[in-house]
Protein backbone atom coordinates (compact mmCIF):
# COMPACT_ATOMS: atom_id res chain seq x y z
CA UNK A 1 -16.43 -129.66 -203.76
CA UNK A 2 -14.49 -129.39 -207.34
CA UNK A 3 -16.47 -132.69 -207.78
CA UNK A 4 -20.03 -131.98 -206.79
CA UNK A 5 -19.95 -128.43 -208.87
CA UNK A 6 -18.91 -131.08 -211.81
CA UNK A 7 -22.25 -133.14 -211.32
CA UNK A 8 -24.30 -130.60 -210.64
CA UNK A 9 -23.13 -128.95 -214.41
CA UNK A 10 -23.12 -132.28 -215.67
CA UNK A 11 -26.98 -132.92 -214.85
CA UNK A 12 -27.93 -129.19 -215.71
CA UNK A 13 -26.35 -130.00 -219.48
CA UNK A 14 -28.12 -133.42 -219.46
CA UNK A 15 -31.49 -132.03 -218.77
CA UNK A 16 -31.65 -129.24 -221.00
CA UNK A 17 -29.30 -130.82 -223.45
CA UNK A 18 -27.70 -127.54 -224.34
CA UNK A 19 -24.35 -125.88 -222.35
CA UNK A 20 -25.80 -122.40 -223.31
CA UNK A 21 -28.37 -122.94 -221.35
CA UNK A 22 -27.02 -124.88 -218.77
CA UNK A 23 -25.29 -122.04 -218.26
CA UNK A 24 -28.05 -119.69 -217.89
CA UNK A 25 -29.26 -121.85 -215.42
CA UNK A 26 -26.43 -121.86 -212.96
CA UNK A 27 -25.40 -118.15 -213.66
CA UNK A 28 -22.35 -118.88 -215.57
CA UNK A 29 -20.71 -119.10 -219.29
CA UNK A 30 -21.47 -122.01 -221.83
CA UNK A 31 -17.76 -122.74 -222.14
CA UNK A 32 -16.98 -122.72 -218.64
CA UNK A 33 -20.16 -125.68 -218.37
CA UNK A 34 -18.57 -127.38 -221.56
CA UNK A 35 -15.08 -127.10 -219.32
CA UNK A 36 -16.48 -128.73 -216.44
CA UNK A 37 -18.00 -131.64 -218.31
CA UNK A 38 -14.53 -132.31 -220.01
CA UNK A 39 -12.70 -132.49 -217.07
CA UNK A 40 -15.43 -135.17 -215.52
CA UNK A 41 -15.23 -137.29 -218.64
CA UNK A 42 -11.28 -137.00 -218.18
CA UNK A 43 -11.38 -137.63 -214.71
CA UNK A 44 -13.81 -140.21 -215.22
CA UNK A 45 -12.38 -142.12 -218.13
CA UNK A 46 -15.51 -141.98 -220.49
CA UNK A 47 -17.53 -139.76 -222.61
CA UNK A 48 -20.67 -138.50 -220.92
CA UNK A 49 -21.91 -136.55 -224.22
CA UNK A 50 -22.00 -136.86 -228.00
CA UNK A 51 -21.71 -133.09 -229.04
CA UNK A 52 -22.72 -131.40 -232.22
CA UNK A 53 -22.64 -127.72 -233.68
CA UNK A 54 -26.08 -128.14 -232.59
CA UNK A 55 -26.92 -130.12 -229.75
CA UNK A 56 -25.53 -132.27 -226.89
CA UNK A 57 -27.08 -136.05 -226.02
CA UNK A 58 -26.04 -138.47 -223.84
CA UNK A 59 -24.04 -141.74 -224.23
CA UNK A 60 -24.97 -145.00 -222.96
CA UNK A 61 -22.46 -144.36 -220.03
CA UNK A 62 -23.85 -140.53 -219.65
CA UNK A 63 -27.87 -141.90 -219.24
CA UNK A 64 -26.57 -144.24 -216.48
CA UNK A 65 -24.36 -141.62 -214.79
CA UNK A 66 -27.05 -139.50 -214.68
CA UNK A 67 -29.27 -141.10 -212.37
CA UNK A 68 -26.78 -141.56 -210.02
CA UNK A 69 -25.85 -138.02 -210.38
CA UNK A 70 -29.52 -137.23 -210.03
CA UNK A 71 -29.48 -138.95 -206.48
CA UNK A 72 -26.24 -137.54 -205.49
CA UNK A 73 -27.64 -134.05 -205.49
CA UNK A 74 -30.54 -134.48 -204.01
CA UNK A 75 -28.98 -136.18 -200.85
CA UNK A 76 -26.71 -133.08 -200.37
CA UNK A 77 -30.32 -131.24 -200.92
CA UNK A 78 -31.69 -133.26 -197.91
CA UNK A 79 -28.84 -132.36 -195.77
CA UNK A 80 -28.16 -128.89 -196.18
CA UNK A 81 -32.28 -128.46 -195.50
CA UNK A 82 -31.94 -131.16 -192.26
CA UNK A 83 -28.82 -129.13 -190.97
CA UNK A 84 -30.48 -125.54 -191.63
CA UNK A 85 -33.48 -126.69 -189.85
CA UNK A 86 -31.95 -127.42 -186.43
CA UNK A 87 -31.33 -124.26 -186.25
CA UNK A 88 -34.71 -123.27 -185.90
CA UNK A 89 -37.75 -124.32 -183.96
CA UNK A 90 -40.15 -127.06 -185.00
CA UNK A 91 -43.41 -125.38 -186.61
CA UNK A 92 -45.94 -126.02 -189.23
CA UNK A 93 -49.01 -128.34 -189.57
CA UNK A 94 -49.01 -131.45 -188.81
CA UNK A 95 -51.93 -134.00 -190.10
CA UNK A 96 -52.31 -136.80 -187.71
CA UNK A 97 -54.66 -139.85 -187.38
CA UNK A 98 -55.46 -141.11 -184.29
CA UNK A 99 -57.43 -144.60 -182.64
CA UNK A 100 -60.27 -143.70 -180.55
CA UNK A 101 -58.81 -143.97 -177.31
CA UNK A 102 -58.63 -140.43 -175.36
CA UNK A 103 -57.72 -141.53 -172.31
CA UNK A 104 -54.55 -143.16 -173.54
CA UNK A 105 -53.85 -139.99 -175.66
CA UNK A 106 -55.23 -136.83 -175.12
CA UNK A 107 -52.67 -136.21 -172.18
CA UNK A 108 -50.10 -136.79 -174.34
CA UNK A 109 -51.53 -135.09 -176.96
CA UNK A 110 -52.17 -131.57 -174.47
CA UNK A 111 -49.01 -131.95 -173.19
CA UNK A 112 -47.31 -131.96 -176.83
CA UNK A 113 -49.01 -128.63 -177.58
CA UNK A 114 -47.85 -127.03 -174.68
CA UNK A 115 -44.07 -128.34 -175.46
CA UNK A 116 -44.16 -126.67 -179.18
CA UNK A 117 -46.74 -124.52 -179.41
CA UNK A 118 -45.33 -122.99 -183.23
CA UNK A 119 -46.63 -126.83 -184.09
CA UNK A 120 -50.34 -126.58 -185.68
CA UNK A 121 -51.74 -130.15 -184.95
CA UNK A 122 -54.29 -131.30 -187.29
CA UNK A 123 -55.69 -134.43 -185.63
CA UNK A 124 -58.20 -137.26 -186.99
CA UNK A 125 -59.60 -139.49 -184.37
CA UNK A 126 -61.28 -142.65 -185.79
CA UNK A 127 -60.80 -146.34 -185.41
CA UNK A 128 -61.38 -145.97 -189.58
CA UNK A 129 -57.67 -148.06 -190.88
CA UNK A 130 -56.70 -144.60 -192.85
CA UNK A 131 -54.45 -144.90 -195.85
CA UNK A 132 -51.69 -142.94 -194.76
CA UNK A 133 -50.12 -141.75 -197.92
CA UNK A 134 -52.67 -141.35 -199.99
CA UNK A 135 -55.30 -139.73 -197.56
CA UNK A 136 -51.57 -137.14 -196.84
CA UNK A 137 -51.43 -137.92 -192.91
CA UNK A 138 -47.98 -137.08 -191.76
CA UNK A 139 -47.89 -139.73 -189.37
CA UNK A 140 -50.73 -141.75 -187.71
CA UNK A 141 -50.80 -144.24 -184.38
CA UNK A 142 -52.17 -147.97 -184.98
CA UNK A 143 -52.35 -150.95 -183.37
CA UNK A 144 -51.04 -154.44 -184.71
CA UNK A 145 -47.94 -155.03 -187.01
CA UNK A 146 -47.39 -152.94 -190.14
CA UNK A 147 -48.04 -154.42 -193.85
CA UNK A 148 -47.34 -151.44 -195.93
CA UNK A 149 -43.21 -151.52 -197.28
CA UNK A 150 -43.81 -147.48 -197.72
CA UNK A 151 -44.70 -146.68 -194.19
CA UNK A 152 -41.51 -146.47 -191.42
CA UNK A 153 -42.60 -147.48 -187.91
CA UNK A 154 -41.68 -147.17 -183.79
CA UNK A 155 -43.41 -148.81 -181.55
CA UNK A 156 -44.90 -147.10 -178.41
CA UNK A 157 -46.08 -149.86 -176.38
CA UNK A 158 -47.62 -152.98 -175.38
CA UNK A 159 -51.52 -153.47 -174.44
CA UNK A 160 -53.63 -156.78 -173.27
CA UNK A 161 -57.13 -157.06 -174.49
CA UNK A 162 -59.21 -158.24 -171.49
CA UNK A 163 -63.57 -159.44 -170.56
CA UNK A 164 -64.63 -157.19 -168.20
CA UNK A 165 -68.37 -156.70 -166.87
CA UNK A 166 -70.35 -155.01 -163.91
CA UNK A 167 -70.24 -156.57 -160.87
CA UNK A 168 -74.40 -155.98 -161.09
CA UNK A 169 -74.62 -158.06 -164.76
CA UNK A 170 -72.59 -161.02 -162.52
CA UNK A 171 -74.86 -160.71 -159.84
CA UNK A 172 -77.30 -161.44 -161.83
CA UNK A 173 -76.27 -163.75 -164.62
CA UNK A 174 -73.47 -165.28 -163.61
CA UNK A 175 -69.95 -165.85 -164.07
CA UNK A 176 -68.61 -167.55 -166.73
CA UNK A 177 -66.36 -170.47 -165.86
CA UNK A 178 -65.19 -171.62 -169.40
CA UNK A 179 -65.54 -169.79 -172.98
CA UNK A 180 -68.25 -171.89 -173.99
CA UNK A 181 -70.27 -170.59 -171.12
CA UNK A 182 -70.20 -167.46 -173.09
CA UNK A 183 -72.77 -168.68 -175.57
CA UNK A 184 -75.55 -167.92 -172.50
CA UNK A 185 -74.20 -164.37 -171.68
CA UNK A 186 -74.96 -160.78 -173.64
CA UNK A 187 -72.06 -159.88 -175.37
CA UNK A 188 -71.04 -156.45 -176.21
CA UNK A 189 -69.11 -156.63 -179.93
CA UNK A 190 -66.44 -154.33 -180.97
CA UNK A 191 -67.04 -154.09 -185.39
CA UNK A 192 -64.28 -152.88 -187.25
CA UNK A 193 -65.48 -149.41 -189.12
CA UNK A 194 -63.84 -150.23 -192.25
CA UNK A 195 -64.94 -154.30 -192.73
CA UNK A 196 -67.97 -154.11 -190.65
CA UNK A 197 -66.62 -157.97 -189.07
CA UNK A 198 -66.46 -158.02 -185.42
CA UNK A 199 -62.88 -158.05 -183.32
CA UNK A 200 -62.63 -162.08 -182.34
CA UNK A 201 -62.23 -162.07 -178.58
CA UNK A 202 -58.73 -163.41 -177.76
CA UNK A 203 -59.77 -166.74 -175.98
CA UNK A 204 -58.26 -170.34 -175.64
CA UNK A 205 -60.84 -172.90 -177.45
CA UNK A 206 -60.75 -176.35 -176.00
CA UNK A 207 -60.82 -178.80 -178.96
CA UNK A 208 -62.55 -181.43 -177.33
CA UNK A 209 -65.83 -179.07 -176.71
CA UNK A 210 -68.07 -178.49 -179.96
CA UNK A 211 -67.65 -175.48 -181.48
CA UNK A 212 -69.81 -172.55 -180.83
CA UNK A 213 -71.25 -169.12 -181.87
CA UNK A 214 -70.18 -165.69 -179.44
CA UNK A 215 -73.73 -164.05 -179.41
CA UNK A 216 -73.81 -160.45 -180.30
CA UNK A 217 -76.42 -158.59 -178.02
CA UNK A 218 -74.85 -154.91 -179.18
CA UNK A 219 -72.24 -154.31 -182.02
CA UNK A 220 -70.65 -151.38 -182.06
CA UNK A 221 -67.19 -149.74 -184.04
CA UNK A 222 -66.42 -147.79 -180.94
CA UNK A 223 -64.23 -149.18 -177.92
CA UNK A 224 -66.04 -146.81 -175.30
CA UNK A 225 -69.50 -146.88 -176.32
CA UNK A 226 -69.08 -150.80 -175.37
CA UNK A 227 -67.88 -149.64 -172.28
CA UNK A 228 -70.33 -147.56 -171.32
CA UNK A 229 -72.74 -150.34 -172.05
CA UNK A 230 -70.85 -152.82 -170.08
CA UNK A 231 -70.52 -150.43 -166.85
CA UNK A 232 -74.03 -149.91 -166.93
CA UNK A 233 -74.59 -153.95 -166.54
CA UNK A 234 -75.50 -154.93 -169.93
CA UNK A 235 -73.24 -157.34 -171.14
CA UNK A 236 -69.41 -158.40 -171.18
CA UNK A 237 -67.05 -156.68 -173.48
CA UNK A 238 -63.43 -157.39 -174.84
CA UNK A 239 -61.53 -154.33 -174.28
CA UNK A 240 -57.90 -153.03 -174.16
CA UNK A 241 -56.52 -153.05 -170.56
CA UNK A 242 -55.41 -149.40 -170.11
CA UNK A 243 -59.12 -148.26 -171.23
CA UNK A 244 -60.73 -150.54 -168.31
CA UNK A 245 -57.84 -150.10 -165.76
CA UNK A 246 -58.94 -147.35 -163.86
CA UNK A 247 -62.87 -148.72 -163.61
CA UNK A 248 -61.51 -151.85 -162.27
CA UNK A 249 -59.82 -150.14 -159.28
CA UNK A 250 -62.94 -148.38 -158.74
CA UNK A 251 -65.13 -152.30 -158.38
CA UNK A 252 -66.94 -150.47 -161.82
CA UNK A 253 -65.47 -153.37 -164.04
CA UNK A 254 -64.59 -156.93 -162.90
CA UNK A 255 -61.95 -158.98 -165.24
CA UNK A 256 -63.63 -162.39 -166.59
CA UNK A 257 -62.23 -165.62 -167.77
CA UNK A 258 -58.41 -163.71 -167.37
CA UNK A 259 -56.56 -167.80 -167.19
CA UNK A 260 -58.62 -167.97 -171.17
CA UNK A 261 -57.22 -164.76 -172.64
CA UNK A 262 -54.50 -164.60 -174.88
CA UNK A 263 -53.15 -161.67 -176.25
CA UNK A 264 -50.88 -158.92 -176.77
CA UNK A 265 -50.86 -156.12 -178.97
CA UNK A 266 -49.06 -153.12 -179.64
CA UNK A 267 -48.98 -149.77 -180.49
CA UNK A 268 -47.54 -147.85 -182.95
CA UNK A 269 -46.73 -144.76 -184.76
CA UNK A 270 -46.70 -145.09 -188.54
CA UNK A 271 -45.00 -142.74 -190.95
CA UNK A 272 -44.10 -141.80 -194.71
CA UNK A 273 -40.98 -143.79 -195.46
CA UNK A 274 -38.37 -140.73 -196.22
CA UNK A 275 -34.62 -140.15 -195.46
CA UNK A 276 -35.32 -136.72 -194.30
CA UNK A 277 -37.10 -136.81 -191.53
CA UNK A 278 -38.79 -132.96 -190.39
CA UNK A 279 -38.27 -131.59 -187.54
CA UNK A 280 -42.08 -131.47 -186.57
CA UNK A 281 -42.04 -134.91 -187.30
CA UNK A 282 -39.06 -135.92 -185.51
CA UNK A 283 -39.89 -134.21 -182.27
CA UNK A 284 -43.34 -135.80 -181.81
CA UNK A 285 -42.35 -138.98 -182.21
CA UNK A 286 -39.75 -138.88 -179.80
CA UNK A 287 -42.41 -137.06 -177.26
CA UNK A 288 -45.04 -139.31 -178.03
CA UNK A 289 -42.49 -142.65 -177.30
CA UNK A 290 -41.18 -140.45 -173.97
CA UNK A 291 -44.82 -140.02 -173.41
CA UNK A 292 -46.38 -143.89 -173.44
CA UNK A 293 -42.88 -145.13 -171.88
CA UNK A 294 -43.90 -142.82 -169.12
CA UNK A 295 -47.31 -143.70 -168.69
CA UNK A 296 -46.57 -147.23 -168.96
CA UNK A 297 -44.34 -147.15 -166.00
CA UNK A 298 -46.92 -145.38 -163.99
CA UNK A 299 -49.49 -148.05 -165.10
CA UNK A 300 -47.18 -151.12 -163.27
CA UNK A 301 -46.89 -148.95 -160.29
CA UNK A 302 -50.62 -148.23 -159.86
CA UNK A 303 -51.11 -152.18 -160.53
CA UNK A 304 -48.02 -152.86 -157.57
CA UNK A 305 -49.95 -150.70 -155.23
C-alpha cells in the first residue's frame, strides 16, 4: 500500500509539475509529496524529477515511469468500482441493437426484463450492420464472424439457412430437383439494408452445368416479410431455420433442395472491448447465452418428436 500511495503522489507531481500543488490535490503537505517521491527514486534506483527553486520536470526515466504509473492506477480504479458494484443490483440503461428476428428474441428479451427490472433496456431492432462504438450501443447481437479488433464477442448459437415454399406454390409449379431448376421458379430475395446486394443462397453449384442467374421476383431487407410472401404461395425463400421451424410442423412451409444447402451460421453478441466489464452488461450476456442454450435444446427435442 506504502507503494501505490508512492505512485499515486508520483503521477499527481508529474501532472501538475509542482509538489505544492500536488499536495493540494491529495489533501496533504508539499514536503510530505516531495518525501514520497524521494523515497520512490531511492527505492527505485533513479531520478524521476529534475527539481528547481521553481519547478519540477521529468527525466527520461520519470516520462516512461509515468505511463506505467498512469495504468497502474487506473486498474486499481477498475477494481475497487467492479468489487463495489457486486454489492449492488444491476441497473441503468442499456442501448442494444438487435437483428430482426422476434421470434428468436423477444422471449428472451421479456423474460430479461422481468429478471432485472432496475435494468432500462433501450433496444434497436434492424438488420442495418450498426457501428457499435461509434453509434454508443452497449452491446449488440449479429450473425457471422466478427472483423472489428475493438469489439469482444460470445457466441450464442448455431443456425442453418434453409428453401422453404408453400405446399400450394409446389402444387402448382413444381419442385425443384437441382439448383439450376431454380432459374424457372419466383424467388423471394433477402437485400442487405446497408449494401442493397442480395444474401447468395447457400447452394452446391455443379461445375459441369453452365452457370446461371437466381431470378429475383421480390427483394426485400426483411427476413419475415419474405416469409409472409412465401407462406402465401408466391415464391421460394432462403431463410434461417428457427424462423421457418414452427410453419414447417404446421405443412405451412415445405424444405426444398435440403441435400444442395450448405451452411451454418452463428450468432453472436458483440461488445465494447473493456477490462471492466458492468454489471448490466455482464448479467445479460450471461442470460441471453442461458437463454439461446435453452431454446436450442428445446428446438432438437421438438425436431426428435
Amino acid at each position: 500500500m506504502e507503494s501505490l500511495s508512492g505512485i499515486a503522489f508520483f503521477v499527481q507531481a508529474a501532472e501538475t509539475r509542482s509538489f505544492s500543488e500536488a499536495g493540494r490535490n491529495l489533501g496533504v503537505s508539499s514536503s510530505a509529496v516531495g518525501k514520497s517521491v524521494s523515497r520512490l527514486e531511492e527505492r527505485l534506483g533513479v531520478r524521476l524529477f529534475h527539481r528547481s527553486t521553481r519547478s519540477i520536470t521529468l527525466t527520461a526515466e520519470g516520462a516512461l515511469f509515468l505511463e506505467r504509473c498512469r495504468r497502474i492506477l487506473c486498474e486499481v480504479e477498475a477494481a475497487e468500482l467492479e468489487l463495489s458494484e457486486t454489492l449492488q443490483a444491476p441497473r441503468g440503461r442499456l442501448r442494444i441493437s438487435l437483428p430482426l428476428v422476434g421470434m428468436l428474441v423477444m422471449p428472451a428479451l421479456t423474460a430479461f426484463m422481468h429478471r432485472y427490472p432496475a435494468i432500462e433496456l433501450d433496444v434497436d431492432i434492424s438488420d442495418r450492420l450498426v457501428d457499435v462504438i461509434e453509434e454508443g450501443f452497449d452491446v449488440v447481437m449479429r450473425t457471422g464472424e466478427p472483423s472489428d479488433s475493438r469489439l469482444m464477442s460470445r457466441p450464442l448459437g448455431n443456425y442453418r439457412l434453409q428453401l422453404v415454399a408453400s405446399p400450394d406454390y409446389l402444387a402448382r409449379r413444381g419442385m425443384p430437383e437441382v439448383p439450376a431448376d431454380l432459374a424457372q421458379h419466383a424467388c423471394l430475395q433477402h437485400k442487405f439494408p446497408s449494401t442493397g446486394k442480395f444474401e447468395p443462397w447457400p447452394l452446391k453449384r455443379d461445375e459441369k452445368v453452365p452457370a446461371w442467374t437466381l431470378p429475383a421476383t421480390m427483394a426485400c431487407n426483411t427476413s419475415a416479410a419474405l416469409m409472409d410472401v412465401a407462406m402465401a404461395g408466391l415464391g421460394i425463400a432462403c431463410l434461417p431455420d428457427f424462423m421457418v421451424r414452427q410453419a414447417i410442423m404446421r405443412g405451412e412451409l415445405v424444405t426444398v433442395l435440403d441435400a444442395y444447402i450448405e451452411h451454418q451460421g452463428t450468432f453472436r453478441l458483440l461488445w465494447p472491448s473493456s477490462k471492466h466489464l458492468a454489471p448490466k452488461l455482464r448479467v445479460f450476456i450471461d442470460f441471453m447465452v442461458d437463454a439461446f442454450s435453452a431454446g436450442n435444446n428445446m428446438a432438437r427435442e421438438e425436431i426428435r418428436n
